[in-house]
N, C-alpha and C. Protein backbone atom coordinates (compact mmCIF):
# COMPACT_ATOMS: atom_id res chain seq x y z
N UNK A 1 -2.17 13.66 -10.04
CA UNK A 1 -3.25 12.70 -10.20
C UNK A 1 -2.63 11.32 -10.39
N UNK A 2 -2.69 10.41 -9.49
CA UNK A 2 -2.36 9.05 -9.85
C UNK A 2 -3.45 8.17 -10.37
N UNK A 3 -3.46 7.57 -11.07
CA UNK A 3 -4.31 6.18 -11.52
C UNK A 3 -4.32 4.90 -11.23
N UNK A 4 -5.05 4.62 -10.77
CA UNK A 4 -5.04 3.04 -9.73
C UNK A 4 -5.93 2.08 -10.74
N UNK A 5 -5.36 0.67 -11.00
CA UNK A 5 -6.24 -0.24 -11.63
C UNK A 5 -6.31 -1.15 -10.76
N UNK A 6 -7.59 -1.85 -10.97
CA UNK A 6 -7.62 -3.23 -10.48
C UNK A 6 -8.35 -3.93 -11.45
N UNK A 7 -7.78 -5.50 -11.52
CA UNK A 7 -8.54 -6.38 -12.52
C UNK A 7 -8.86 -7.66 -12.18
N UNK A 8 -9.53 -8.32 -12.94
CA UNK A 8 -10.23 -9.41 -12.00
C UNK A 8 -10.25 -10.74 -13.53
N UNK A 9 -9.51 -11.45 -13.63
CA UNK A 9 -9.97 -12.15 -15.32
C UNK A 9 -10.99 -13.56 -14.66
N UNK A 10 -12.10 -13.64 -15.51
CA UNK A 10 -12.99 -14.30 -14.70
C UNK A 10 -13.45 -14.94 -16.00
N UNK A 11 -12.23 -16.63 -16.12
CA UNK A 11 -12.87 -17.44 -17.52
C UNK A 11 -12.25 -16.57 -18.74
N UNK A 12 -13.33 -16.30 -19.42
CA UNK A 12 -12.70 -15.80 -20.88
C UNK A 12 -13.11 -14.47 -20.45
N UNK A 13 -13.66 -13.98 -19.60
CA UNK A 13 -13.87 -12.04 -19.39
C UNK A 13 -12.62 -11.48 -18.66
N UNK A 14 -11.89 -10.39 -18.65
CA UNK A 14 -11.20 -9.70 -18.07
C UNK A 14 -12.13 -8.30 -17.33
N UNK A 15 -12.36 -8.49 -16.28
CA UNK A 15 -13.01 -7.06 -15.60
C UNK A 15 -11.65 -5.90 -15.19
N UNK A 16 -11.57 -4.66 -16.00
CA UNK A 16 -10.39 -3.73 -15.83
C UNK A 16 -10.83 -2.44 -14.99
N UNK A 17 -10.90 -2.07 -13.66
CA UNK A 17 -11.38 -0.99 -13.26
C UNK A 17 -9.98 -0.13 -13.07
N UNK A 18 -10.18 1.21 -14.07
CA UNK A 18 -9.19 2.17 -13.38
C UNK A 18 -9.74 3.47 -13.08
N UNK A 19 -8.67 4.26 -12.04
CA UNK A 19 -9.37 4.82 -10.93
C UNK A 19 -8.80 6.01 -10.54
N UNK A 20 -9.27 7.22 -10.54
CA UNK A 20 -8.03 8.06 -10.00
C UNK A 20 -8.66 7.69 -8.16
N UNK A 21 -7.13 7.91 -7.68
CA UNK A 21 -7.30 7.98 -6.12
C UNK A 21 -8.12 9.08 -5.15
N UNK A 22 -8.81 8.53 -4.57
CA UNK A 22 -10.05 9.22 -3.97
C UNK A 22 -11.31 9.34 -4.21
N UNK A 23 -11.33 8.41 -5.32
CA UNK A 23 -12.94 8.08 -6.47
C UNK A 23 -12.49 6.66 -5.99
N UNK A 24 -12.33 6.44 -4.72
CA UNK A 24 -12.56 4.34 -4.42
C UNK A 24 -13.97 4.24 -4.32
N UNK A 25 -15.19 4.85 -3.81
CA UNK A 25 -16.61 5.02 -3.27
C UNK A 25 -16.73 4.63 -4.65
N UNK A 26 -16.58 5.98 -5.56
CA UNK A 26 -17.23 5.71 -7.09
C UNK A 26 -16.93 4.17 -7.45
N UNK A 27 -15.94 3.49 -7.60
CA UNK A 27 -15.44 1.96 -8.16
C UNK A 27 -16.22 1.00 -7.57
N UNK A 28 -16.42 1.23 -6.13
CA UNK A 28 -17.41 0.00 -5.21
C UNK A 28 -18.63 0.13 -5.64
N UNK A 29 -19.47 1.75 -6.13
CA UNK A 29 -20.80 1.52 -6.54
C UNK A 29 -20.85 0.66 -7.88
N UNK A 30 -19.48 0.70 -8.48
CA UNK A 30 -19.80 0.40 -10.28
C UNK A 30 -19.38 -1.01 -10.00
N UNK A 31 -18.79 -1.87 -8.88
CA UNK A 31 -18.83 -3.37 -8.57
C UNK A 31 -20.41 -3.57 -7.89
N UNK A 32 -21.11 -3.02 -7.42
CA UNK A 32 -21.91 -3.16 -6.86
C UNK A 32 -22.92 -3.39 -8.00
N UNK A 33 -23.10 -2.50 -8.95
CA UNK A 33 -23.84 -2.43 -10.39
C UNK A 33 -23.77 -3.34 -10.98
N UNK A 34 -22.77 -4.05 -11.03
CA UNK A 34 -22.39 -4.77 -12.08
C UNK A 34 -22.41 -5.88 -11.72
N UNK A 35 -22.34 -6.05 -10.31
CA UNK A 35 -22.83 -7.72 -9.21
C UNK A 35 -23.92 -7.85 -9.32
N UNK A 36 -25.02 -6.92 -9.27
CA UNK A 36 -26.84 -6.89 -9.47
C UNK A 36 -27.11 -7.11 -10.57
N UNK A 37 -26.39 -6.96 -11.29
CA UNK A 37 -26.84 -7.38 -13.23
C UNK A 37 -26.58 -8.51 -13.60
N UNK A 38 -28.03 -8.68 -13.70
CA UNK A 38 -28.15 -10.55 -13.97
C UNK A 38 -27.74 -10.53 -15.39
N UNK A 39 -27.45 -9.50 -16.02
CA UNK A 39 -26.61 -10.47 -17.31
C UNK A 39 -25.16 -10.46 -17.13
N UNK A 40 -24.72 -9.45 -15.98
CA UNK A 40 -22.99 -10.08 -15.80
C UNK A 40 -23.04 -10.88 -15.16
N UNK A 41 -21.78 -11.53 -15.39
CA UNK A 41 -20.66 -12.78 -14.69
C UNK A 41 -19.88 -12.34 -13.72
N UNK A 42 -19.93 -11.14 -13.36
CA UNK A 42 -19.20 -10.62 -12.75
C UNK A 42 -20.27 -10.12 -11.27
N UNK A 43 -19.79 -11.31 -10.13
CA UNK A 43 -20.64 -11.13 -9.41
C UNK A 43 -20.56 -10.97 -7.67
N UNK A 44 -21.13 -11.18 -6.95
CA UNK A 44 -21.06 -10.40 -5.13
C UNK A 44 -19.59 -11.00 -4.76
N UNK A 45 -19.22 -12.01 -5.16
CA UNK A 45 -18.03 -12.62 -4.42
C UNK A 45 -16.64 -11.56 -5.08
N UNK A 46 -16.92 -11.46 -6.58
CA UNK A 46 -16.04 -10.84 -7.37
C UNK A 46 -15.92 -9.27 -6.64
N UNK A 47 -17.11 -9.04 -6.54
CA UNK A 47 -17.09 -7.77 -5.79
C UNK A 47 -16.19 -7.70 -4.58
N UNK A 48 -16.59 -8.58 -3.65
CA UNK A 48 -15.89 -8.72 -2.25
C UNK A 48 -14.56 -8.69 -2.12
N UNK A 49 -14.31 -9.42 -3.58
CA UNK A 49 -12.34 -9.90 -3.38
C UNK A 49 -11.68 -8.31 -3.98
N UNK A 50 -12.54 -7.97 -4.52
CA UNK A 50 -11.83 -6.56 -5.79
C UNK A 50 -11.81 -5.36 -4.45
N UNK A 51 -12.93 -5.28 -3.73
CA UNK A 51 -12.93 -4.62 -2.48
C UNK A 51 -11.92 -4.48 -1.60
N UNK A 52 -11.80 -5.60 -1.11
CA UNK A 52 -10.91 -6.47 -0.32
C UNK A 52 -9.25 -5.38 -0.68
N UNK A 53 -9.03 -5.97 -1.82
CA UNK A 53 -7.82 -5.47 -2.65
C UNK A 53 -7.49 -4.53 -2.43
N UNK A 54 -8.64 -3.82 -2.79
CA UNK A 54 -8.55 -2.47 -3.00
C UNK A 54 -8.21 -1.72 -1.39
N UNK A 55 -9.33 -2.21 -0.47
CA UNK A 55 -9.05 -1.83 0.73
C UNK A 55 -7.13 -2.33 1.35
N UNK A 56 -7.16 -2.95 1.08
CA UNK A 56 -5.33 -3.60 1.31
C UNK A 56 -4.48 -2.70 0.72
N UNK A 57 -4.71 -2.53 -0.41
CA UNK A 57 -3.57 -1.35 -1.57
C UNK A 57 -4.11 0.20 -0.16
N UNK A 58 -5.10 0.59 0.21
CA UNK A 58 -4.88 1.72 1.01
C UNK A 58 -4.03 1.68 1.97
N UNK A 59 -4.53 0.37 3.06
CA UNK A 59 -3.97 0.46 3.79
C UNK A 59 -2.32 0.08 4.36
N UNK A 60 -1.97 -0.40 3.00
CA UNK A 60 -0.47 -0.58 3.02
C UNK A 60 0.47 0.99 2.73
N UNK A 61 -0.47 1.92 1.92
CA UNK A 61 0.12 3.32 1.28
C UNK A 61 -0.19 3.82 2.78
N UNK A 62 -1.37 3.86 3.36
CA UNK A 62 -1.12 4.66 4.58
C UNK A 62 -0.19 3.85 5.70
N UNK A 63 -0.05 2.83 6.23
CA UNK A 63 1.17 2.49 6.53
C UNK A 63 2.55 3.25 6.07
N UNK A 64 2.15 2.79 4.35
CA UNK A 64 3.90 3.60 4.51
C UNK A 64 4.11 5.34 4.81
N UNK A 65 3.01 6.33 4.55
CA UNK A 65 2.59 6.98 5.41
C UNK A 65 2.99 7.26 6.63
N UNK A 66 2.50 6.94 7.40
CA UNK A 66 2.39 6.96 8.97
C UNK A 66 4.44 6.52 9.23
N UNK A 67 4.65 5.75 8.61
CA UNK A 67 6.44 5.01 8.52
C UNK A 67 6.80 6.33 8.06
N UNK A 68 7.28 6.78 7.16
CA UNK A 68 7.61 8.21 6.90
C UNK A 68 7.56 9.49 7.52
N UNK A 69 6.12 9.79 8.43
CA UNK A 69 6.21 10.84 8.78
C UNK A 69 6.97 10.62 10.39
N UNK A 70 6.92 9.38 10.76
CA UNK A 70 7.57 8.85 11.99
C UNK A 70 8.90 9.25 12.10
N UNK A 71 9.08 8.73 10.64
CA UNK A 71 11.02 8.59 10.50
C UNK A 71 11.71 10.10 10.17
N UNK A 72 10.85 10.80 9.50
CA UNK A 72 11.13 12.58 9.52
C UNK A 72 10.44 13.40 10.23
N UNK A 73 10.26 12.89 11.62
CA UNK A 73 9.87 14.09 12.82
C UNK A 73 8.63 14.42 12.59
N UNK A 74 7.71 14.13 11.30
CA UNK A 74 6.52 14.80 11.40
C UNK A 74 5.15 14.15 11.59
């Protein structure tokens, strides 16, 4: 089981999402929640960039991925 964080410090709030890998769906609904709630500060753009991130951190692990199984025949 690995644990993935992402954080976002926004002013005097720190937003801390951690994550086991393969619960990314679950993390985007709870940015999504938390962008619609007019009493957070934490909002659609914050969402977009934490997304963003998040989508980048995959696709660099599957890169190295795909580099690995290249380089050992499989």
């Amino acid at each position: 089981m690995v644990i993935r964080q992402l954080s976002l410090v926004k002013g005097e709030e720190r937003f801390v999402f951690r994550y086991q890998t393969g619960r990314e769906s679950e993390v985007i609904d709870a940015f999504a929640s938390l962008a619609s709630d007019s009493a957070s500060r934490f909002d659609w753009f914050d969402a977009a960039v934490l997304s963003y991130q998040m989508g980048r951190r995959l696709e660099t692990e599957l890169d190295q991925i795909a580099t690995y199984s290249e380089e050992h025949g499989r």
